[in-house]
C-alpha atoms as a PDB file:
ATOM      1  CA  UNK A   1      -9.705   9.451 -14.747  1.00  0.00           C
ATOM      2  CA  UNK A   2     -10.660   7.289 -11.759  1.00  0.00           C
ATOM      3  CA  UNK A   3     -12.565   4.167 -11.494  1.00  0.00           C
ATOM      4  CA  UNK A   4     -15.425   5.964  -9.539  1.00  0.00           C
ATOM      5  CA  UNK A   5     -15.468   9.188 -12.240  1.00  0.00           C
ATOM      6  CA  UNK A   6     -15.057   6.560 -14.974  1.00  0.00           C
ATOM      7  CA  UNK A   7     -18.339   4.816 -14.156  1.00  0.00           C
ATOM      8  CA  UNK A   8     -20.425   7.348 -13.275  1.00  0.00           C
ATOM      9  CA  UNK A   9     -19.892   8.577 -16.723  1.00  0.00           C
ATOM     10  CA  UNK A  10     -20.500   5.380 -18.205  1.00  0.00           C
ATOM     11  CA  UNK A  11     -24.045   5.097 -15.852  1.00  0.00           C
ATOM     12  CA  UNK A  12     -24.726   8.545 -16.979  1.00  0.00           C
ATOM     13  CA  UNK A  13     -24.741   7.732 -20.888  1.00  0.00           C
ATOM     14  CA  UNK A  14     -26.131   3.963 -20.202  1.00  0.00           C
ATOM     15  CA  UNK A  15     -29.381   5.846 -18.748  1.00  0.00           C
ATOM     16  CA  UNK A  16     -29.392   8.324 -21.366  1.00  0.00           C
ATOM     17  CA  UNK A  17     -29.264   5.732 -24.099  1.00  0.00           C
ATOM     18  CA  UNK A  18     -31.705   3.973 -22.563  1.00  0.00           C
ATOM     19  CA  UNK A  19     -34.138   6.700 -22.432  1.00  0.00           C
ATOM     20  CA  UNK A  20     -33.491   7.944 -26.047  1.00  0.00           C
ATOM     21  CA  UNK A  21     -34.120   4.136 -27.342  1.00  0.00           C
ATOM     22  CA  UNK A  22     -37.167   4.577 -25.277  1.00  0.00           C
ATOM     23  CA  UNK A  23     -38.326   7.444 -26.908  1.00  0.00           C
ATOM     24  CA  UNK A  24     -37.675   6.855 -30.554  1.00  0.00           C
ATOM     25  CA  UNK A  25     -39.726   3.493 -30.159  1.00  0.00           C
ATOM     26  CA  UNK A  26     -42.552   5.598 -28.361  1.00  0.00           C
ATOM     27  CA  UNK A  27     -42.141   7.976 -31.808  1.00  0.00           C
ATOM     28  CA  UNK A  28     -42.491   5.357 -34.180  1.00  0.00           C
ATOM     29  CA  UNK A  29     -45.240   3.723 -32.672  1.00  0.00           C
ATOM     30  CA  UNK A  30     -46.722   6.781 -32.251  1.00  0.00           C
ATOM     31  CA  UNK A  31     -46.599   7.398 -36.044  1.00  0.00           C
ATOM     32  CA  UNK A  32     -47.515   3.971 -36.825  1.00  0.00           C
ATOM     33  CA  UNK A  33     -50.302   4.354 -34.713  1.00  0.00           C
ATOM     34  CA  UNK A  34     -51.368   7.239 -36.690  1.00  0.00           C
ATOM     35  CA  UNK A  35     -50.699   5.440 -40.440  1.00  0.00           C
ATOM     36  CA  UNK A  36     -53.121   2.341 -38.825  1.00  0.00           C
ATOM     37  CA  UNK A  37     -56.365   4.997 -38.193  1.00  0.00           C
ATOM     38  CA  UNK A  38     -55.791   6.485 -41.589  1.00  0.00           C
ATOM     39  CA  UNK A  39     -55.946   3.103 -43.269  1.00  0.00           C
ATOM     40  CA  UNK A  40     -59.227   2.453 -44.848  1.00  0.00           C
ATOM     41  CA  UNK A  41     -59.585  -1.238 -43.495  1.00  0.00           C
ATOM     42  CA  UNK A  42     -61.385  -1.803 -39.943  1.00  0.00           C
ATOM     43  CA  UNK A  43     -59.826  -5.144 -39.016  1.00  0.00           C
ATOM     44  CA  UNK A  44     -56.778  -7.065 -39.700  1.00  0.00           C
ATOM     45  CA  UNK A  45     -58.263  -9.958 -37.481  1.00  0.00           C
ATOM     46  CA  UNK A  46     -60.975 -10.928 -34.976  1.00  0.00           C
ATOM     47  CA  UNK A  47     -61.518 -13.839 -32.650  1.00  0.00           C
ATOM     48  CA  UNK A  48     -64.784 -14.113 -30.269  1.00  0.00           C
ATOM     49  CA  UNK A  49     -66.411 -16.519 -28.110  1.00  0.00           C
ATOM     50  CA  UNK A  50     -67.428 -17.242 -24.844  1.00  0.00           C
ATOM     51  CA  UNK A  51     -68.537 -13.457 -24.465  1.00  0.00           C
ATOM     52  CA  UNK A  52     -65.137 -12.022 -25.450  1.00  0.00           C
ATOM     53  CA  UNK A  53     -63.824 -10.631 -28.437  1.00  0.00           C
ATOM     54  CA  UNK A  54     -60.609 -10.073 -29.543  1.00  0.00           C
ATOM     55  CA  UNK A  55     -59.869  -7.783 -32.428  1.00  0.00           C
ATOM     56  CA  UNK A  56     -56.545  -6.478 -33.905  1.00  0.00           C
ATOM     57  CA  UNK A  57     -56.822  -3.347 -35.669  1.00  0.00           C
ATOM     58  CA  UNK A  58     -54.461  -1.861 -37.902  1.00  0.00           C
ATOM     59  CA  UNK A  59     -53.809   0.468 -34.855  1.00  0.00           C
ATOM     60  CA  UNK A  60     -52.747  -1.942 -32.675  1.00  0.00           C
ATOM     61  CA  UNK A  61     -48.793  -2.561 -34.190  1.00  0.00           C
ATOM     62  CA  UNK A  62     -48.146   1.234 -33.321  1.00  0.00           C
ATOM     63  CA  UNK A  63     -49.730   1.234 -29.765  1.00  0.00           C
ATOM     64  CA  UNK A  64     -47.613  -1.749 -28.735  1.00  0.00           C
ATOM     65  CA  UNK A  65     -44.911   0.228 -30.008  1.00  0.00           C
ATOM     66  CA  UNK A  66     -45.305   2.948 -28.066  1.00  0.00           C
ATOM     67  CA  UNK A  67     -46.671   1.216 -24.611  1.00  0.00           C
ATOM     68  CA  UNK A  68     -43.262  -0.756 -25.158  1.00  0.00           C
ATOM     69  CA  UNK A  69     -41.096   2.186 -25.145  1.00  0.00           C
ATOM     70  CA  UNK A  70     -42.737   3.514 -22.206  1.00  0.00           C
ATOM     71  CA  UNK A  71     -42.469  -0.016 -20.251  1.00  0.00           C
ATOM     72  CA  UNK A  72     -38.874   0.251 -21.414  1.00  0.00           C
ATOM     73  CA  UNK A  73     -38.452   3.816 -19.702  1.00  0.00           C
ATOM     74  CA  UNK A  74     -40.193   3.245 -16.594  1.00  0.00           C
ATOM     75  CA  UNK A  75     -38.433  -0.031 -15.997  1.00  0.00           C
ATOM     76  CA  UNK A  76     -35.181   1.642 -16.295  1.00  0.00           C
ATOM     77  CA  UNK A  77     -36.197   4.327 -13.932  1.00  0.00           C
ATOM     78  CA  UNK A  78     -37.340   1.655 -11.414  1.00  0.00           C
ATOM     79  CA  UNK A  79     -34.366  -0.415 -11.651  1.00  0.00           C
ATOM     80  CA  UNK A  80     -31.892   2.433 -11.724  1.00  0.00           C
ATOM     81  CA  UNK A  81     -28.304   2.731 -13.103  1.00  0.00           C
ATOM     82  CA  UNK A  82     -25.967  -0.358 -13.439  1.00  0.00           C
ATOM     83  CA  UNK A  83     -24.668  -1.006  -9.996  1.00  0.00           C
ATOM     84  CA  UNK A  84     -20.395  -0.759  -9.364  1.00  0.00           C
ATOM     85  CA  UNK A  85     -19.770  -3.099  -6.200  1.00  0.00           C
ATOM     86  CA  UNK A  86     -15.594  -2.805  -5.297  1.00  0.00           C
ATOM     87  CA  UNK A  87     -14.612  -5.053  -2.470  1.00  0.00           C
ATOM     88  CA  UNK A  88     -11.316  -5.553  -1.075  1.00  0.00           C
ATOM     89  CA  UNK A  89      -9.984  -8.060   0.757  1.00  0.00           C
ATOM     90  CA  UNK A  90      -6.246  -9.233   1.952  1.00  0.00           C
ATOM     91  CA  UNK A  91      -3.987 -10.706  -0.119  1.00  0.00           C
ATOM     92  CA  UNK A  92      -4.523 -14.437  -0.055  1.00  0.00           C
ATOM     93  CA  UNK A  93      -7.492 -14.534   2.044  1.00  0.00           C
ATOM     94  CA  UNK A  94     -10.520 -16.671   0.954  1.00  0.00           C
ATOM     95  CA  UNK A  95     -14.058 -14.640  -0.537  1.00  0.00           C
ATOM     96  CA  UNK A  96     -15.506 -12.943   2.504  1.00  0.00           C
ATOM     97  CA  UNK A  97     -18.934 -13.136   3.543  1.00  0.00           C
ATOM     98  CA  UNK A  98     -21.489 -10.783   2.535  1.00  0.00           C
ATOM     99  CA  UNK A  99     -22.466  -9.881   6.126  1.00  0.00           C
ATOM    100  CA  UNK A 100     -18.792  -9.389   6.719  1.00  0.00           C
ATOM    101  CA  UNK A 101     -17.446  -7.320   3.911  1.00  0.00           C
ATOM    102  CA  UNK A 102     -17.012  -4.055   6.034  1.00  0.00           C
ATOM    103  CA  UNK A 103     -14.705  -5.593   8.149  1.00  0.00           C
ATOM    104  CA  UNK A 104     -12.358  -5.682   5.061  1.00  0.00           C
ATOM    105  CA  UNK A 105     -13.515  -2.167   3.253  1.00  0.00           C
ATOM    106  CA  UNK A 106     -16.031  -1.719   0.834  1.00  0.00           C
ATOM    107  CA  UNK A 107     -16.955   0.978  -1.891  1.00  0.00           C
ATOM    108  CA  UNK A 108     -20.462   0.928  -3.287  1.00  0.00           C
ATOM    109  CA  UNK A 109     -20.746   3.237  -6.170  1.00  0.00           C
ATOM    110  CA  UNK A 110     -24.621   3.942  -8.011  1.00  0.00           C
ATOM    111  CA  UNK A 111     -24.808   5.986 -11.390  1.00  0.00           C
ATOM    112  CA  UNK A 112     -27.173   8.799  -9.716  1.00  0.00           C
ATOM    113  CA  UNK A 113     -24.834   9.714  -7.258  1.00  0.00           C
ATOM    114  CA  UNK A 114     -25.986   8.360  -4.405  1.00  0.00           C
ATOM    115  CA  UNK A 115     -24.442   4.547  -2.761  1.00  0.00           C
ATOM    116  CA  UNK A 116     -21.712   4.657   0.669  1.00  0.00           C
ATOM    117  CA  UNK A 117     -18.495   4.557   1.264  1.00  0.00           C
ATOM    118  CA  UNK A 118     -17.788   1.979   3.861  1.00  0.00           C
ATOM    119  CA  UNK A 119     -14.584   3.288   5.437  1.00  0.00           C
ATOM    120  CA  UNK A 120     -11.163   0.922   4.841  1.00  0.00           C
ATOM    121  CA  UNK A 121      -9.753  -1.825   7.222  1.00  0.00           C
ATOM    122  CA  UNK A 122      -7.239  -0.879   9.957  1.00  0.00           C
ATOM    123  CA  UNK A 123      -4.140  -0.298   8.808  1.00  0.00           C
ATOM    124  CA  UNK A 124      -2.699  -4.422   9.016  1.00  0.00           C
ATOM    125  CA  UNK A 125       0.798  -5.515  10.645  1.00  0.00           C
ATOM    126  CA  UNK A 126       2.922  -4.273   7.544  1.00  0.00           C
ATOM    127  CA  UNK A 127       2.465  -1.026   8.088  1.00  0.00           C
ATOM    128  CA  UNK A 128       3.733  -0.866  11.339  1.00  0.00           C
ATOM    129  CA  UNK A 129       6.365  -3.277  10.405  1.00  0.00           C
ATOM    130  CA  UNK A 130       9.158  -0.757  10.467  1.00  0.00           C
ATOM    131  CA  UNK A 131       8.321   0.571  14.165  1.00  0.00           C
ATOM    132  CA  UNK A 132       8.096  -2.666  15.283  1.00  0.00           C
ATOM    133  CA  UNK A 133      11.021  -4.031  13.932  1.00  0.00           C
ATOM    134  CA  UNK A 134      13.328  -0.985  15.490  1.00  0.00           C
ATOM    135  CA  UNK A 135      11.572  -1.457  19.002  1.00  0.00           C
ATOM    136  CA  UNK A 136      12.618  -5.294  19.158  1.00  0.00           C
ATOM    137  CA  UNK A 137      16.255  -4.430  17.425  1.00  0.00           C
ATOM    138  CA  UNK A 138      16.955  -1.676  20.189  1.00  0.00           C
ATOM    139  CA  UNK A 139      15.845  -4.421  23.062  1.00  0.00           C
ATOM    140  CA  UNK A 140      18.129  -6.842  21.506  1.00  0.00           C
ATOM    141  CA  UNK A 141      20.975  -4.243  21.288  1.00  0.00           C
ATOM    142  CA  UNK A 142      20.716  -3.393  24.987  1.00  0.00           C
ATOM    143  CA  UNK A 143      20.533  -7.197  26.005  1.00  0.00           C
ATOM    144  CA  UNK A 144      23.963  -7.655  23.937  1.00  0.00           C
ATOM    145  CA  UNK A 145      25.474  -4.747  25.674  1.00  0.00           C
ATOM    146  CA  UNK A 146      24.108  -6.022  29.101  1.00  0.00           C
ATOM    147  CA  UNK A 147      26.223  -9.495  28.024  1.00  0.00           C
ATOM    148  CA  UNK A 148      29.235  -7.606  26.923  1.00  0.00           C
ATOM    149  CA  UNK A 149      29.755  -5.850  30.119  1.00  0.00           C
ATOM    150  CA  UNK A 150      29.235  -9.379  31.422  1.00  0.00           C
ATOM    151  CA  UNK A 151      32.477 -10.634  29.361  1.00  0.00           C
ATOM    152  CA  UNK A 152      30.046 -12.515  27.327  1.00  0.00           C
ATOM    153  CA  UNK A 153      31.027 -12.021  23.767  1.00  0.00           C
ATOM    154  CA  UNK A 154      29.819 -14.966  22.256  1.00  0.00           C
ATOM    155  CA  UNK A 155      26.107 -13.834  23.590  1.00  0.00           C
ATOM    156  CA  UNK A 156      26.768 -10.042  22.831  1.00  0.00           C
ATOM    157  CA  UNK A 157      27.462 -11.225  19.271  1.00  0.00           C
ATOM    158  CA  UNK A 158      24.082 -13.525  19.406  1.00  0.00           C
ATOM    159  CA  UNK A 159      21.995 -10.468  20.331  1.00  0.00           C
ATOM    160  CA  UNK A 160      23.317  -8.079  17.911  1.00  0.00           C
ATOM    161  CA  UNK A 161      23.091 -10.119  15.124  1.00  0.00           C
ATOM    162  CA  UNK A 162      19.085 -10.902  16.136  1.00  0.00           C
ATOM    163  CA  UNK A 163      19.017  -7.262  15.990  1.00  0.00           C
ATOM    164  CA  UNK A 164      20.359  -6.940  13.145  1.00  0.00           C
ATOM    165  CA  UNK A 165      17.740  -9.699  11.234  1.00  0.00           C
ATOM    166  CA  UNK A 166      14.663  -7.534  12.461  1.00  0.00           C
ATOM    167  CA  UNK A 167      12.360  -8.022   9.087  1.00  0.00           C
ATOM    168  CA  UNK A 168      11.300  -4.274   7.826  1.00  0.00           C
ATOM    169  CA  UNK A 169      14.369  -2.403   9.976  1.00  0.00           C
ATOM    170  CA  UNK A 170      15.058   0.830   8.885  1.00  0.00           C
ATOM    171  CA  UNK A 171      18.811   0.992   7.431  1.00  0.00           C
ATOM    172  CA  UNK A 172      19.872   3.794   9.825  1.00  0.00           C
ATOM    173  CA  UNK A 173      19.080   1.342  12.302  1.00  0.00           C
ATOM    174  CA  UNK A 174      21.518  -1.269  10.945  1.00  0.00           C
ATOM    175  CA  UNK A 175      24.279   1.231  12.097  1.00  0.00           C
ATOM    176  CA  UNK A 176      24.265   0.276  16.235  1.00  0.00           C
ATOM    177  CA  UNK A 177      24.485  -3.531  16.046  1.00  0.00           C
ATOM    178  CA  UNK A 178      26.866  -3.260  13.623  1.00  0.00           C
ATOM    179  CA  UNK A 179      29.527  -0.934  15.455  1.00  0.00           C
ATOM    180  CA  UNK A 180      28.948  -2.760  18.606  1.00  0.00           C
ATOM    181  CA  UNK A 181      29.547  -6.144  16.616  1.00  0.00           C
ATOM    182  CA  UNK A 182      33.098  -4.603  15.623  1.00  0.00           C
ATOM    183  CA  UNK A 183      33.681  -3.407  19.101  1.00  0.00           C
ATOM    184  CA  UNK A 184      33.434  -6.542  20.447  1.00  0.00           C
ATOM    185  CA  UNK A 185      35.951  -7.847  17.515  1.00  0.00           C
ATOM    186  CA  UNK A 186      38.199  -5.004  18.380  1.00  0.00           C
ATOM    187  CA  UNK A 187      38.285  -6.589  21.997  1.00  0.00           C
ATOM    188  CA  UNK A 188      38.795  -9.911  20.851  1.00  0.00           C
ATOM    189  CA  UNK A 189      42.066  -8.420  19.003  1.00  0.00           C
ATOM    190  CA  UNK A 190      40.348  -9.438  15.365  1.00  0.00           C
ATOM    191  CA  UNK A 191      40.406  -6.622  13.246  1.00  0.00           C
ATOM    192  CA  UNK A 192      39.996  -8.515  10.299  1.00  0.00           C
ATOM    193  CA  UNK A 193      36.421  -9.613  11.311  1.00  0.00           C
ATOM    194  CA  UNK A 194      35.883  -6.196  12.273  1.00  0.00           C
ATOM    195  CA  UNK A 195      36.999  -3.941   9.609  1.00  0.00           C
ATOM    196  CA  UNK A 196      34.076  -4.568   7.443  1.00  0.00           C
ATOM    197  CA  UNK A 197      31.474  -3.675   9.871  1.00  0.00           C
ATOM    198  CA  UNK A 198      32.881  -0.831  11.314  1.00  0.00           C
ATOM    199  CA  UNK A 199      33.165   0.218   7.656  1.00  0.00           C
ATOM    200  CA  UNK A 200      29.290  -0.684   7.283  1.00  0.00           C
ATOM    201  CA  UNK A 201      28.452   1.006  10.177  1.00  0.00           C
ATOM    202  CA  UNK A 202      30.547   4.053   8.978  1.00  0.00           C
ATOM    203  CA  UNK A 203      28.749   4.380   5.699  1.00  0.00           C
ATOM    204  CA  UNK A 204      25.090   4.185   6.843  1.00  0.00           C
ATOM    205  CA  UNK A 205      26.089   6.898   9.617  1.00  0.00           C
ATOM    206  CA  UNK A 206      29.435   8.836   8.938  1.00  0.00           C
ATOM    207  CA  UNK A 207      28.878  11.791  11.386  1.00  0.00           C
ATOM    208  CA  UNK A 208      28.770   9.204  14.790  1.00  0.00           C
ATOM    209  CA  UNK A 209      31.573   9.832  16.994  1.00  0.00           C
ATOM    210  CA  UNK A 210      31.150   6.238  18.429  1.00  0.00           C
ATOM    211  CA  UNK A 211      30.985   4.974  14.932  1.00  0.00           C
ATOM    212  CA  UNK A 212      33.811   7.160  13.962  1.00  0.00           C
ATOM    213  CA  UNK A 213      35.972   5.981  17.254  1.00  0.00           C
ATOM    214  CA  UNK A 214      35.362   2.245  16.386  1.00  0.00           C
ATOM    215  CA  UNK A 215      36.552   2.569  12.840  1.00  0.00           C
ATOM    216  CA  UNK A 216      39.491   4.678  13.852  1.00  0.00           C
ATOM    217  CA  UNK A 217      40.939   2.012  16.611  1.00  0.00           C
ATOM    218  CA  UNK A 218      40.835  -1.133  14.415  1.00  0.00           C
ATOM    219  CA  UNK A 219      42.661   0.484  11.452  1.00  0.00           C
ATOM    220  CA  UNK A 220      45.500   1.170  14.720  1.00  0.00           C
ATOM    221  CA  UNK A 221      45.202  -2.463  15.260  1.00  0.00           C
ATOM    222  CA  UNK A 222      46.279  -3.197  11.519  1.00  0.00           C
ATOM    223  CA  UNK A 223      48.527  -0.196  11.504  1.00  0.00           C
ATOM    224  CA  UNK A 224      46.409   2.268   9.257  1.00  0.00           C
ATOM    225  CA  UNK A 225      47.777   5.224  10.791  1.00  0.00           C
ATOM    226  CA  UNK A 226      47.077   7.382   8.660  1.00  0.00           C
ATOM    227  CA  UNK A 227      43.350   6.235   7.928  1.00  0.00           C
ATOM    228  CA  UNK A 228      42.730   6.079  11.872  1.00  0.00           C
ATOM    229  CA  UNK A 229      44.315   9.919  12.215  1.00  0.00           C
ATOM    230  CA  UNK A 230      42.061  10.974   9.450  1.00  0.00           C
ATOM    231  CA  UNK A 231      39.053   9.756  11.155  1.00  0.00           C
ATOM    232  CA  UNK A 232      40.384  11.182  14.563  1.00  0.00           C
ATOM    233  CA  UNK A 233      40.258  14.515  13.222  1.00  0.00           C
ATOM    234  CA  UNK A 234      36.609  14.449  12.069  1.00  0.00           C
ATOM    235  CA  UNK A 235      35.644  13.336  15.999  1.00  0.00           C
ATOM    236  CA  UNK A 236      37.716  16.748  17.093  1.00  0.00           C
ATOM    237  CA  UNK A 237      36.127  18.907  14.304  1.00  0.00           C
ATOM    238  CA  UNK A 238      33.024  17.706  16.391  1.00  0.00           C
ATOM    239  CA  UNK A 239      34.199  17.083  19.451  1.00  0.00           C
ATOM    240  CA  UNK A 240      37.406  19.271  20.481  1.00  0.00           C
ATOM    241  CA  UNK A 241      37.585  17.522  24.445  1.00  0.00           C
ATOM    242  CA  UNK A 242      37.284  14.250  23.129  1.00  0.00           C
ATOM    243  CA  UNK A 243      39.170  12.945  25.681  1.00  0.00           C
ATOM    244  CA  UNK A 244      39.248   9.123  23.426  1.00  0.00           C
ATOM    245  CA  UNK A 245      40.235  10.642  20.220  1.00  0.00           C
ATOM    246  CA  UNK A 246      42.972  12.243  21.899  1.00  0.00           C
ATOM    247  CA  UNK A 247      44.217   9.527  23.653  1.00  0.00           C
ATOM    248  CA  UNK A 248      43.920   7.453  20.210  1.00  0.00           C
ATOM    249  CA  UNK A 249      46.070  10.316  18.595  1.00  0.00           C
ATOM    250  CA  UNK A 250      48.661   9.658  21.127  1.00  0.00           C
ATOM    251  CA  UNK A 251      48.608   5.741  20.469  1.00  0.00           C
ATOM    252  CA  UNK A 252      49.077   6.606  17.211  1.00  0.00           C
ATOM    253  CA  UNK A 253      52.235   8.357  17.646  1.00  0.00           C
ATOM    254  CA  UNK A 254      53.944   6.061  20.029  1.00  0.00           C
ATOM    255  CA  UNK A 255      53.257   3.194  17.715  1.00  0.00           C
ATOM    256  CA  UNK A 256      54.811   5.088  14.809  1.00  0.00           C
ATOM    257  CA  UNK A 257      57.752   6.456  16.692  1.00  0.00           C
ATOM    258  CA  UNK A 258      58.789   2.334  17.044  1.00  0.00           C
END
């Protein structure tokens, strides 16, 4: 059960117990009324002067009974149900004002029903945290390719690794920087500083041909034939006119025919 069900049940039986305590005091000074005009005696007490007088029969315990209970009923119709007030605010942000509580959603819950539903905040900067994180990573990854074809490797590597510290990125997103950070490895003829990324890269997106070349040309580089032949044959599966894997392939063979 909800918070909203859960207290309009509790409202519901809060005005219902108030009514019945209502009426049972109503009943008994009703009856006590009745036991005070059977009673034989007149007056209990009497005080006069100055023109008034002031007497307490034996009546008057049982109508103050009863006028009670109905006070008691009519005030609670006045007054209504207990009141549920839910505000919600950011996470570390200080009480909000009164006036500006719909700025940060509000529900307003009354036992009878009624009461608004203020609607929520706009969706904050965490929620679009992903999107925005894979916009800026995909600028950064074009800027390092823009430096690579420039023969500058050191800035290539500077952009791709920005890209790849985007807070919130998506992990298929990882996959890009990461092969072309082992591309440019590749090219500077250290595989060793490669192999791990390409094998990163790999795992978060095995069916890339470009991934898939990557990987295949640094295990040539440390003479993993037959690891580099097995990933050539995946990008032909795929790809039968891949004019790189076959070119690879034939790399491959000259190498081991040494």
């Amino acid at each position: 059960m909800d918070l909203s069900t859960s207290f309009l049940v509790y409202a519901t039986l809060f005005r219902l117990a108030v009514i019945a305590a209502g009426a049972l005091i109503i009943v008994l000074g009703y009856r006590l009324f009745l036991q005070g005009l059977a009673s034989g005696d007149q007056t209990d007490a009497s005080l006069e002067g100055g023109g008034f007088k002031l007497a307490l029969k034996n009546a008057a315990p049982g109508t103050s009974f009863a006028l009670f209970g109905a006070v008691l009923i009519s005030v609670m119709v006045i007054q209504g149900s207990p009141e549920l007030d839910i505000t919600s605010t950011a996470p570390g942000s200080a009480a909000v004002p009164v006036e500006l509580q719909q700025s940060a959603g509000s529900l307003r819950l009354r036992g009878d029903g009624s009461g608004a539903v203020v609607p929520p905040a706009q969706p904050e900067v965490g929620d679009q945290l992903p999107a925005l994180a894979a916009s800026a990573s995909e600028q950064l990854l074009q800027a390092g390719i823009q430096r690579e074809l420039q023969e500058d490797f050191s800035g290539a590597l500077e952009a791709y690794l920005l890209a790849l510290s985007m807070p919130g990125l998506p992990l298929p997103h990882l996959a890009s920087p990461l092969n072309q950070m082992a591309w440019v490895y590749h090219q500077q003829a250290e595989p060793d500083l490669a192999l791990p990324l390409a094998l990163l890269a790999h795992q978060i997106n095995p069916t890339s041909i470009v991934v898939m070349d990557t990987l295949a040309r640094v295990y040539v580089q440390l003479e993993q034939f037959d690891k580099a032949q097995a990933l050539l044959n995946r990008v032909l599966q795929i790809d039968p006119d891949n004019s790189d894997a076959k070119a690879i392939a034939r790399l491959i063979n000259q190498k081991k025919a040494r």
